[in-house]
N, C-alpha and C. Protein backbone atom coordinates (compact mmCIF):
# COMPACT_ATOMS: atom_id res chain seq x y z
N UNK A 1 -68.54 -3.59 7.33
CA UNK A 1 -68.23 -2.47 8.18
C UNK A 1 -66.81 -2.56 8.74
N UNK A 2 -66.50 -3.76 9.07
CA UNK A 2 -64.98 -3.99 9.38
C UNK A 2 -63.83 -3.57 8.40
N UNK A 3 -64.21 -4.20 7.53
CA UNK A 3 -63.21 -3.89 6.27
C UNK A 3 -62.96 -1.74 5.93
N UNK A 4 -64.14 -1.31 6.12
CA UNK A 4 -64.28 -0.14 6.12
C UNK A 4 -63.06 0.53 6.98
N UNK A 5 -63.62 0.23 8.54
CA UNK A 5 -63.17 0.69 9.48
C UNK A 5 -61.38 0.60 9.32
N UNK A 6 -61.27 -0.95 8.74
CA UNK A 6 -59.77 -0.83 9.03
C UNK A 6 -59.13 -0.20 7.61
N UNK A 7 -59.60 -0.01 6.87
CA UNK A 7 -58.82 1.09 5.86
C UNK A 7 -59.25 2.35 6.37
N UNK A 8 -60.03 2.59 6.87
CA UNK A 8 -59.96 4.27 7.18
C UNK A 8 -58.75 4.51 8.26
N UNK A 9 -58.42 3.32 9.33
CA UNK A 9 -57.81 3.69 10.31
C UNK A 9 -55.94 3.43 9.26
N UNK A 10 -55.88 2.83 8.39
CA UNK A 10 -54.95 2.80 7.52
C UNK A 10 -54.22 3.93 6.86
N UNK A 11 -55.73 4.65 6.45
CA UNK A 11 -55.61 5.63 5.94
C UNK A 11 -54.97 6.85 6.57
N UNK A 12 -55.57 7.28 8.06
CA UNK A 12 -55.29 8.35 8.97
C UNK A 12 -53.97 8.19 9.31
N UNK A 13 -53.38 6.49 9.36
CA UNK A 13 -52.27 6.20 9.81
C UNK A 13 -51.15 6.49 8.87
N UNK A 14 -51.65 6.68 7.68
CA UNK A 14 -50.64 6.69 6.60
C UNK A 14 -50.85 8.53 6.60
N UNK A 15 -51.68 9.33 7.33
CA UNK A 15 -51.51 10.23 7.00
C UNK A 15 -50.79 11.37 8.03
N UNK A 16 -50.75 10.04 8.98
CA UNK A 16 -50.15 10.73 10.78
C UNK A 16 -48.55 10.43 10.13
N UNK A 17 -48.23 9.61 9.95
CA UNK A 17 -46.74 9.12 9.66
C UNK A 17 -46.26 10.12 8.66
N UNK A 18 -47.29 10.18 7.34
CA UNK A 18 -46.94 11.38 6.72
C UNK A 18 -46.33 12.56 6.83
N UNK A 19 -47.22 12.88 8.25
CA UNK A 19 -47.39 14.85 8.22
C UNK A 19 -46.00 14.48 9.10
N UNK A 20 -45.27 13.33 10.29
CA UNK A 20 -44.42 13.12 10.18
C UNK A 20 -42.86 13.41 9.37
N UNK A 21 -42.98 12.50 8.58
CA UNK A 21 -41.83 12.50 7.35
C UNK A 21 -41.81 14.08 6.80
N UNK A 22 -42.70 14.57 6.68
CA UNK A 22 -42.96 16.07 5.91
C UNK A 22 -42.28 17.00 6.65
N UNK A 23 -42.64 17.53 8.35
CA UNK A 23 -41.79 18.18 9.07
C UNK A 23 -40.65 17.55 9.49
N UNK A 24 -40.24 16.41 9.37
CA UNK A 24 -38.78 16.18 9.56
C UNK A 24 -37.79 16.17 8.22
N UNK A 25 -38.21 16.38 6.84
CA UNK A 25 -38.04 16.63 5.76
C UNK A 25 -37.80 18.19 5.29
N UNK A 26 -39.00 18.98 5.99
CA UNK A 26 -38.67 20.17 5.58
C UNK A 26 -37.76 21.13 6.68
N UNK A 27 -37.64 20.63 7.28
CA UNK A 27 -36.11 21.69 8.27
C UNK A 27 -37.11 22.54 9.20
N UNK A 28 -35.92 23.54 9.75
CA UNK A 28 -37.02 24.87 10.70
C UNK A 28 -36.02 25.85 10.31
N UNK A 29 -37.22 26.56 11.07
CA UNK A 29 -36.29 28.18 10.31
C UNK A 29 -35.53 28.66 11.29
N UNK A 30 -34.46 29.02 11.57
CA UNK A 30 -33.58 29.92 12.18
C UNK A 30 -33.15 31.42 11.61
N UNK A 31 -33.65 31.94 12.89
CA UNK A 31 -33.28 33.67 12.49
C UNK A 31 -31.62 33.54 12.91
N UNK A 32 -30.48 33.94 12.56
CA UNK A 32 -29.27 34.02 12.99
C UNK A 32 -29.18 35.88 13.22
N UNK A 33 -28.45 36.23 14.50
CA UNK A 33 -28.43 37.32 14.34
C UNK A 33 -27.08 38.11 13.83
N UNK A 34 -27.45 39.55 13.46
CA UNK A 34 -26.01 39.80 12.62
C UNK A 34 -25.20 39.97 13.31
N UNK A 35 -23.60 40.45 12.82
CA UNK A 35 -23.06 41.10 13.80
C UNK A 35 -23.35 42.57 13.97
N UNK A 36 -23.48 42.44 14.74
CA UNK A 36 -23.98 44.22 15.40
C UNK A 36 -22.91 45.12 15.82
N UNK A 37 -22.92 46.00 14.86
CA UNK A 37 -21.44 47.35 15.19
C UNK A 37 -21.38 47.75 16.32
N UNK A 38 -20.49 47.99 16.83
CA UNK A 38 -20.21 48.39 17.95
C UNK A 38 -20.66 50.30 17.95
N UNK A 39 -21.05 51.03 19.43
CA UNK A 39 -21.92 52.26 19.01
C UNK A 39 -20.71 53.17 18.62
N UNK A 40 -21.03 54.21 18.08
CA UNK A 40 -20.27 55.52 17.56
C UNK A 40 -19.24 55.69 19.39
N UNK A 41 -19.84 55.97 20.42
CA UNK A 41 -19.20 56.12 21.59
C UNK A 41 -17.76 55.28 21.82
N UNK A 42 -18.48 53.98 21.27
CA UNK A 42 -17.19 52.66 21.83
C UNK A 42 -16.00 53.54 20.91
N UNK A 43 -16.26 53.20 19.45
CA UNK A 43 -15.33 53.22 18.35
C UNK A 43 -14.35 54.71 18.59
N UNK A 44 -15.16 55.62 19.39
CA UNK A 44 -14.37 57.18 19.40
C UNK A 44 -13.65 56.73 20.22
N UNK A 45 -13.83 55.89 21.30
CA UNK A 45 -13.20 56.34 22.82
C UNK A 45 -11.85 54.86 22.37
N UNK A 46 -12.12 54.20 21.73
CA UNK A 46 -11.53 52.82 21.70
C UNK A 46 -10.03 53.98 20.81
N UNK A 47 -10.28 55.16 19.52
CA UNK A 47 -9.43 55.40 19.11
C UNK A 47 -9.21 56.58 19.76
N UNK A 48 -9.64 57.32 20.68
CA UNK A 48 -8.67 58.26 21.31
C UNK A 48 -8.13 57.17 22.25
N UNK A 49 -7.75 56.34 22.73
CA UNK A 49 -7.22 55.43 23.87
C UNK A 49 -6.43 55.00 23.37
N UNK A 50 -6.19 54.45 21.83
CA UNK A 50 -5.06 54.27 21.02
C UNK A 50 -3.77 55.75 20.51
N UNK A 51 -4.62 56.73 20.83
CA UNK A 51 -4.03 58.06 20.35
C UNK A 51 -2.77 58.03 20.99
N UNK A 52 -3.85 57.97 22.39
CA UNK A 52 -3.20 58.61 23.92
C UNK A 52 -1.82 57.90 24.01
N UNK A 53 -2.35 56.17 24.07
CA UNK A 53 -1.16 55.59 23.98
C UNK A 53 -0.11 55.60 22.87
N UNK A 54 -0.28 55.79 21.94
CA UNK A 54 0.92 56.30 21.16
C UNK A 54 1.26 57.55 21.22
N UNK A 55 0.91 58.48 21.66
CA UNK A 55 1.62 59.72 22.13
C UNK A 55 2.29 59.41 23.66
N UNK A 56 1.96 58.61 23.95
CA UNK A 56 3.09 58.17 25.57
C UNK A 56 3.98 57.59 25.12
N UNK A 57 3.94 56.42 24.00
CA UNK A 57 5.12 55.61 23.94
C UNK A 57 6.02 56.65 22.63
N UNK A 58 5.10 57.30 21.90
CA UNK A 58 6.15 58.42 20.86
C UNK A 58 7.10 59.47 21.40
N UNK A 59 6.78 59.64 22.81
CA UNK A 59 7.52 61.13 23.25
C UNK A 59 8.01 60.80 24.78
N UNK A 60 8.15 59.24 24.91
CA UNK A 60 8.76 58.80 26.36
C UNK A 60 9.83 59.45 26.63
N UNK A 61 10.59 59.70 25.93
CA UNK A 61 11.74 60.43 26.29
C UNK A 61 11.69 61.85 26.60
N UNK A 62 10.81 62.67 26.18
CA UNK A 62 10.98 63.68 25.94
C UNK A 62 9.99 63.87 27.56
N UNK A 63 8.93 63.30 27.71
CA UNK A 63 8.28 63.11 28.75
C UNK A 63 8.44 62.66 30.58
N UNK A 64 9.88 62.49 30.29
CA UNK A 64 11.17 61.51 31.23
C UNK A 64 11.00 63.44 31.91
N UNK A 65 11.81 64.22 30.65
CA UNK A 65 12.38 65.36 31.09
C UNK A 65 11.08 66.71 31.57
N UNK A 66 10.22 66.65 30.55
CA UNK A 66 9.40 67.74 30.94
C UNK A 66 7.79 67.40 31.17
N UNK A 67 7.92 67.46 32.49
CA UNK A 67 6.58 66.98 33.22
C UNK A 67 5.70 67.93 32.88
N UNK A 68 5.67 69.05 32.59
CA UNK A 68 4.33 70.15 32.06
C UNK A 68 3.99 69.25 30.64
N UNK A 69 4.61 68.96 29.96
CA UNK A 69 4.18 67.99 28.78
C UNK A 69 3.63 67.49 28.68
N UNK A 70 4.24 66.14 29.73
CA UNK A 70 3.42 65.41 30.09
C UNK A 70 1.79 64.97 30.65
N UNK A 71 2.15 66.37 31.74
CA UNK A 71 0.65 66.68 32.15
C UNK A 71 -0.19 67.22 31.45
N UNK A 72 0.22 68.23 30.17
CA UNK A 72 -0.47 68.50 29.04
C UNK A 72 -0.97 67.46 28.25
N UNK A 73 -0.45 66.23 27.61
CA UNK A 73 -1.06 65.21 27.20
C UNK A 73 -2.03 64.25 27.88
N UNK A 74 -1.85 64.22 28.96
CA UNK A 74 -2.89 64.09 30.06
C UNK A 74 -3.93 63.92 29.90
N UNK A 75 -3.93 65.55 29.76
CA UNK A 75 -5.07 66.63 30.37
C UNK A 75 -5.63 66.78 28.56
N UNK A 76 -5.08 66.54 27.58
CA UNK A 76 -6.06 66.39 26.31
C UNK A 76 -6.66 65.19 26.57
N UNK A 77 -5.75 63.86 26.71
CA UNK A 77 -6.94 62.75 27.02
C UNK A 77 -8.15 62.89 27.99
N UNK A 78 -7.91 63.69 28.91
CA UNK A 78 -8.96 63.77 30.01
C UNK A 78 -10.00 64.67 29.09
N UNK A 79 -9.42 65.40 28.46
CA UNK A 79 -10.29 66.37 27.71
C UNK A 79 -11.15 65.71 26.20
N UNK A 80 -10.68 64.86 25.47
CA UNK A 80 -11.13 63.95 24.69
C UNK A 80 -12.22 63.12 25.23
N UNK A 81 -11.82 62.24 26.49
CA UNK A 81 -12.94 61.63 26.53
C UNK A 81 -13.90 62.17 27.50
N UNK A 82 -14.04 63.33 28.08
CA UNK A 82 -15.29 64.07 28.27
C UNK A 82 -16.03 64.64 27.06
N UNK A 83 -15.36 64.67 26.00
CA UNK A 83 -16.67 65.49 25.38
C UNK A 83 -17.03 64.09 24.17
N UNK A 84 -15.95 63.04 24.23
CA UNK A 84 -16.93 61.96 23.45
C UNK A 84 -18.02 61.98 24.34
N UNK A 85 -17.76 61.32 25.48
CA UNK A 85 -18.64 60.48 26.42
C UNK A 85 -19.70 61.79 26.57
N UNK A 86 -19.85 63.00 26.36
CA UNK A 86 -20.68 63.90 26.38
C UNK A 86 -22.21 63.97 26.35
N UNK A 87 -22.37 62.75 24.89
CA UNK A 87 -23.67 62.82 24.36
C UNK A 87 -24.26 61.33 24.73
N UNK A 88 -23.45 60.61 25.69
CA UNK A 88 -23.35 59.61 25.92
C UNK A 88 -24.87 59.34 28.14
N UNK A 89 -25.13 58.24 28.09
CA UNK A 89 -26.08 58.37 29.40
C UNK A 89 -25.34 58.94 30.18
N UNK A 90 -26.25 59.51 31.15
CA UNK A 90 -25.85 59.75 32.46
C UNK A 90 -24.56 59.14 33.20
N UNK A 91 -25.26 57.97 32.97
CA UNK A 91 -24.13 56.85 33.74
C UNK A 91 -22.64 56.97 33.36
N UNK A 92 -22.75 56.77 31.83
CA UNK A 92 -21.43 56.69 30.84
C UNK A 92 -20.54 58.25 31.48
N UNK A 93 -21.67 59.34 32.16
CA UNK A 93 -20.99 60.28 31.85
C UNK A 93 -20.17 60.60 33.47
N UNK A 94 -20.85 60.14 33.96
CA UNK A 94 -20.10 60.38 35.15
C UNK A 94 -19.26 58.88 35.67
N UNK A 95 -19.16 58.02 34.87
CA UNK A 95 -18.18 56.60 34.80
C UNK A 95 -17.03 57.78 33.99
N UNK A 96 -17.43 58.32 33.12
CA UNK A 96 -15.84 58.93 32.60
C UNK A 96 -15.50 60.53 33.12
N UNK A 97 -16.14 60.71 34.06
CA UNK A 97 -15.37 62.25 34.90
C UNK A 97 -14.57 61.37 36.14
N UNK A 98 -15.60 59.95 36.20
CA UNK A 98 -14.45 59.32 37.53
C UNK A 98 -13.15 58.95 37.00
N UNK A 99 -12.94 58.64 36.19
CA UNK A 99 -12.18 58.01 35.06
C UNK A 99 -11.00 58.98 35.11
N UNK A 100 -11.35 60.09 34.46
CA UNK A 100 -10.53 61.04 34.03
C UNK A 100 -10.43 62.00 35.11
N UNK A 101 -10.93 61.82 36.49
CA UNK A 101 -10.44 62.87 37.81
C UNK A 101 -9.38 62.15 38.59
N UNK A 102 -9.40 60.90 38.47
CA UNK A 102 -8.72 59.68 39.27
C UNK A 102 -7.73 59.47 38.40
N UNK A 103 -7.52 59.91 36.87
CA UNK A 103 -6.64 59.47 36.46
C UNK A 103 -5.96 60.90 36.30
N UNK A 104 -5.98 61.92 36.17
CA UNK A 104 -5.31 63.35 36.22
C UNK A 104 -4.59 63.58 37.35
N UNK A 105 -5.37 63.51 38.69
CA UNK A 105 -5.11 63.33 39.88
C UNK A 105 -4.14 62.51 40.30
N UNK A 106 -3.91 61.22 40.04
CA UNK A 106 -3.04 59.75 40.04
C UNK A 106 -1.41 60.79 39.48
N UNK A 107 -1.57 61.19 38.27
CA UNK A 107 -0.47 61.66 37.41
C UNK A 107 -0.04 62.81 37.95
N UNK A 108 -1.16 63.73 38.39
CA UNK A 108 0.09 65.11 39.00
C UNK A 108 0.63 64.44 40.33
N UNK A 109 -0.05 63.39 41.55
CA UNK A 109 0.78 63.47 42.53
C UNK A 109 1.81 62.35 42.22
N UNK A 110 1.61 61.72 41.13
CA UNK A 110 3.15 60.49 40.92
C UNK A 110 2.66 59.00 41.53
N UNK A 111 1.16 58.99 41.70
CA UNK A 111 1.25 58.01 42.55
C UNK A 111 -0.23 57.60 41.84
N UNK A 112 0.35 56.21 41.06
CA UNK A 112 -0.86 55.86 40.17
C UNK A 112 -0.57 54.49 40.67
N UNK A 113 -2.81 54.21 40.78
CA UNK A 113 -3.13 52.78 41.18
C UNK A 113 -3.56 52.16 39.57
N UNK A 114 -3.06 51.68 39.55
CA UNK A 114 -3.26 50.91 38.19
C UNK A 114 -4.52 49.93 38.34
N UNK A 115 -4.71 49.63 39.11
CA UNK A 115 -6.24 48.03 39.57
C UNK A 115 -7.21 49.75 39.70
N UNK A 116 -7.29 50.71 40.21
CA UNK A 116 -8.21 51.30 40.43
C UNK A 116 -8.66 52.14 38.57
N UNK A 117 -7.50 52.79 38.35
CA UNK A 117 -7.42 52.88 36.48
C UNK A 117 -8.41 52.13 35.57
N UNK A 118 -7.83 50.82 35.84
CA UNK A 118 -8.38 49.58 34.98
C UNK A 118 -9.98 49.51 35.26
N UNK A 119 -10.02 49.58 36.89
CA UNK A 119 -11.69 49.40 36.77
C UNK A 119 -12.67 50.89 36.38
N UNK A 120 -12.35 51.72 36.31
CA UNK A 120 -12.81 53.11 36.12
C UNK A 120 -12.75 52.90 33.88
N UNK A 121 -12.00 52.26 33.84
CA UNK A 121 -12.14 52.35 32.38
C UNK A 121 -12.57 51.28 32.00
N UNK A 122 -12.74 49.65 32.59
CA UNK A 122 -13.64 49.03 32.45
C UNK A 122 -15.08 49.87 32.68
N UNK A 123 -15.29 49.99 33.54
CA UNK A 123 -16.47 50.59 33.43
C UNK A 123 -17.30 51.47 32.62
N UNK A 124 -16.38 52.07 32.13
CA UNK A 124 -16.59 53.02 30.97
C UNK A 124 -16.80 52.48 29.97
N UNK A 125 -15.77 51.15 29.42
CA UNK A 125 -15.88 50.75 28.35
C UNK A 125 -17.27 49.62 28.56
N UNK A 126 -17.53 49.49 29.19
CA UNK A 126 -19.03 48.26 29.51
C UNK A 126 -19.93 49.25 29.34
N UNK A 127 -20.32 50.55 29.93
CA UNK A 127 -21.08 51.37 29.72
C UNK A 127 -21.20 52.15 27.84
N UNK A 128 -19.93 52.66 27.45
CA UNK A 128 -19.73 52.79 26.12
C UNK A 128 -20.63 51.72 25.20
N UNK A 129 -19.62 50.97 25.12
CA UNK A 129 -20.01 49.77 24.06
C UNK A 129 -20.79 48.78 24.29
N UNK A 130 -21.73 48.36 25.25
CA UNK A 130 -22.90 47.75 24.98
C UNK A 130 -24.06 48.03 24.56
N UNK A 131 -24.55 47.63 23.31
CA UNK A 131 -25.34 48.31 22.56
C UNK A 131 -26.83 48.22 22.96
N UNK A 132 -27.61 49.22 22.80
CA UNK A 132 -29.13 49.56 23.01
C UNK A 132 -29.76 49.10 22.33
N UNK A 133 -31.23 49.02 22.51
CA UNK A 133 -32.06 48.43 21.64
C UNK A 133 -32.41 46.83 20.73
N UNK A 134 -32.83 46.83 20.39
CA UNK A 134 -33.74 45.19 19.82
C UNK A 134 -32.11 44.76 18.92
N UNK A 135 -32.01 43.71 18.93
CA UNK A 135 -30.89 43.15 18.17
C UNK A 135 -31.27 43.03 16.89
N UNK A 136 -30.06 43.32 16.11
CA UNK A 136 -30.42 42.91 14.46
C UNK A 136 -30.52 41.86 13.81
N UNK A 137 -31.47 41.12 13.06
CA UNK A 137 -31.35 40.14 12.55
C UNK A 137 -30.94 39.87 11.58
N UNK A 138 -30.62 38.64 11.05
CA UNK A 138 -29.62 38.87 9.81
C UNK A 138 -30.86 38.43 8.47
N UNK A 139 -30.73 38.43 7.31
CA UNK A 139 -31.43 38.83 6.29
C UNK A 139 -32.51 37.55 6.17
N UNK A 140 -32.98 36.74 6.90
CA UNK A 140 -34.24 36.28 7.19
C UNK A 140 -33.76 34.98 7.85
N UNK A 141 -34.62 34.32 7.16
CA UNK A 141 -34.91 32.69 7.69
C UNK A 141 -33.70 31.50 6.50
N UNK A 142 -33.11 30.89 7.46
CA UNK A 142 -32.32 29.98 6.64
C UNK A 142 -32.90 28.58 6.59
N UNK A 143 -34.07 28.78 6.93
CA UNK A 143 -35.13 27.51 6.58
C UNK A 143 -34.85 26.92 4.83
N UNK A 144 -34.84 26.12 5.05
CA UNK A 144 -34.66 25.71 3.44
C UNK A 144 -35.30 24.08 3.33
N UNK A 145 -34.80 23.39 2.34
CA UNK A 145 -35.49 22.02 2.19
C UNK A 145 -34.12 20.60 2.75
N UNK A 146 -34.23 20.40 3.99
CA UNK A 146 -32.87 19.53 4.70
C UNK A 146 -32.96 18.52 3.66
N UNK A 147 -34.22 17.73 4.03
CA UNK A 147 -34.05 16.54 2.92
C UNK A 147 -35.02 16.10 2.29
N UNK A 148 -34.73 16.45 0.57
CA UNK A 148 -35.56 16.51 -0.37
C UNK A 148 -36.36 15.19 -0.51
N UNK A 149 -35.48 13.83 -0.17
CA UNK A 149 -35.91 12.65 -0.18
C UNK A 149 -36.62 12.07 1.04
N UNK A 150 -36.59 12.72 2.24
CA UNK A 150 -37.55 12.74 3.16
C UNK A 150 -38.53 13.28 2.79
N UNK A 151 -38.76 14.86 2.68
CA UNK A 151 -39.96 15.46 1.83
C UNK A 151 -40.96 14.94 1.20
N UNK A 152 -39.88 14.66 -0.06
CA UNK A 152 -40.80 13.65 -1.20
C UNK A 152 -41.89 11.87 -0.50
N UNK A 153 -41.18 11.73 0.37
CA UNK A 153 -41.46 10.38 1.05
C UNK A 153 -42.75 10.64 1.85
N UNK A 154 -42.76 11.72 2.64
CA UNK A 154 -43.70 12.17 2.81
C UNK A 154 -44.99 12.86 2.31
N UNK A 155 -44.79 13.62 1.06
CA UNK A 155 -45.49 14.22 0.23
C UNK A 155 -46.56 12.55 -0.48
N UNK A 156 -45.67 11.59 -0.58
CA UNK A 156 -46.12 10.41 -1.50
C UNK A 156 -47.23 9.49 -0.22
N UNK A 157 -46.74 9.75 0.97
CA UNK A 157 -47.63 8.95 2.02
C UNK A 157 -49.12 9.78 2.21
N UNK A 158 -48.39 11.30 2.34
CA UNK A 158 -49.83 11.61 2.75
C UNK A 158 -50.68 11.41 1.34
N UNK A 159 -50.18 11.29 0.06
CA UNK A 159 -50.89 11.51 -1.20
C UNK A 159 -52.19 10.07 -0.66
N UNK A 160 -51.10 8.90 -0.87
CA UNK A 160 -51.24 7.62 -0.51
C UNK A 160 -53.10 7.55 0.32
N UNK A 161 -52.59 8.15 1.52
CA UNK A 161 -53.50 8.58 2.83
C UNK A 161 -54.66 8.82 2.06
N UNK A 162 -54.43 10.15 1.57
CA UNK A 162 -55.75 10.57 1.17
C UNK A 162 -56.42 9.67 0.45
N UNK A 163 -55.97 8.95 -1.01
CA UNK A 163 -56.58 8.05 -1.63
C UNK A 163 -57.59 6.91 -1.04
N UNK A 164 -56.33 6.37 -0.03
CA UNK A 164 -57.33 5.04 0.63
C UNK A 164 -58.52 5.77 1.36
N UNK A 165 -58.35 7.12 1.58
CA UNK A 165 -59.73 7.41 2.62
C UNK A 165 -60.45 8.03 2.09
N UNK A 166 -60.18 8.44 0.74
CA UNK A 166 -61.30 9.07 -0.38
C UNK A 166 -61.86 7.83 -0.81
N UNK A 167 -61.00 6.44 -1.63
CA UNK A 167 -61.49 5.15 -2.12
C UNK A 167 -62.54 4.62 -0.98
N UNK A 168 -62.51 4.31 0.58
CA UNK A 168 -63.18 3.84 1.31
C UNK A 168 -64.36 4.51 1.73
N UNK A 169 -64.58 6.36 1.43
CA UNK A 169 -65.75 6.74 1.57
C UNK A 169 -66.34 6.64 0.85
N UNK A 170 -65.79 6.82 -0.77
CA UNK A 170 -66.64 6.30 -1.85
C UNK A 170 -67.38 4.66 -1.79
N UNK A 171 -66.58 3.77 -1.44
CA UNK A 171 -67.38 2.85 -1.50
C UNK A 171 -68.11 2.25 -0.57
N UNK A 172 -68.21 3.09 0.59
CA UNK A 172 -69.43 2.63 1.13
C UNK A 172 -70.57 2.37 0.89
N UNK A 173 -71.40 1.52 1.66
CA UNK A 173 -73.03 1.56 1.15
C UNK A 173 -73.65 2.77 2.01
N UNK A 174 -74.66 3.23 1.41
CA UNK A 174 -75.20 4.29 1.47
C UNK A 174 -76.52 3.97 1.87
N UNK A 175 -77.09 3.28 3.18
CA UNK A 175 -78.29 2.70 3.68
C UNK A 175 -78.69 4.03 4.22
N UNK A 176 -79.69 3.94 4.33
CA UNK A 176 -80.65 5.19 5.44
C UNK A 176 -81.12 4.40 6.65
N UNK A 177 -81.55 4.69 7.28
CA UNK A 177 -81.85 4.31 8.49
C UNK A 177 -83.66 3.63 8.32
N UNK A 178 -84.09 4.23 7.58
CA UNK A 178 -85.37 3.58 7.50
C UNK A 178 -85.35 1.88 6.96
């Protein structure tokens, strides 16, 4: 009965160490997520903001002399990004009427806060471009096989396992109780 006992406990042991070697052999899976586009809102407002500014630095001169111009180019940017930000939340939408009343306003009286600017279009742009909904994942699991020779090491213990504890039930004696 001894002899029994200690190959079975041999056995389980060779099959605990096993299942061991096996999950430290076969890796884990990681979802990586994709990069996620930035929304239709960001990308409009990011290139009328590039427009704007190259129509200030293209016509500085001309803008020196005639302030109706000026205030006309303005007043298209103010007009651009109300009707992006249009279809855009609530929030987004009245972050860009503050935006564009504070900044129209700033320009006809000559007297622009630049720290107040910056945060009115931060805001806009945090509201714009942070994207909604469940994140994308990228095209599955990069689970794969880390190390084939761990694996195998394991695959051969638990084989091992099973044997000695199939060989030791087989050869038991088979008494009945009577």
């Amino acid at each position: 009965m001894r002899k029994t006992s200690r190959t079975l406990t041999a056995g389980f042991l060779a099959l605990g160490g096993s299942g061991f070697l096996l999950l430290s052999g076969a890796g884990t899976a990681q979802a990586t997520p994709a990069g996620a586009p930035a929304p239709a809102i960001c990308t409009q407002l990011l290139a009328a903001s590039k427009s704007y500014t190259a129509t200030l630095k293209g016509n500085e001169k001309k803008f020196e002399t005639d302030r109706t111009a000026y205030l006309a180019a303005v007043d298209n940017y103010g007009s651009e990004v109300t009707r992006i930000t249009s279809t855009g939340s609530p929030a987004l939408q009245s972050a860009a009427k503050t935006y564009v009343t504070d900044l129209e306003t700033e320009i006809a009286a000559s007297d622009i806060n630049q720290a107040r600017l910056n945060t009115d279009d931060d805001r806009m742009a945090v509201l714009a471009c942070t994207p909604t909904g469940a994140p994308r994942t990228g095209g599955g699991s990069s689970a794969g096989l880390q190390d084939p020779a761990l694996f195998g090491g394991g695959g051969a213990a638990a084989l091992a396992g099973l044997v000695i504890v199939g060989l030791t039930l087989r050869g038991r004696s088979r008494t009945s109780v009577e």
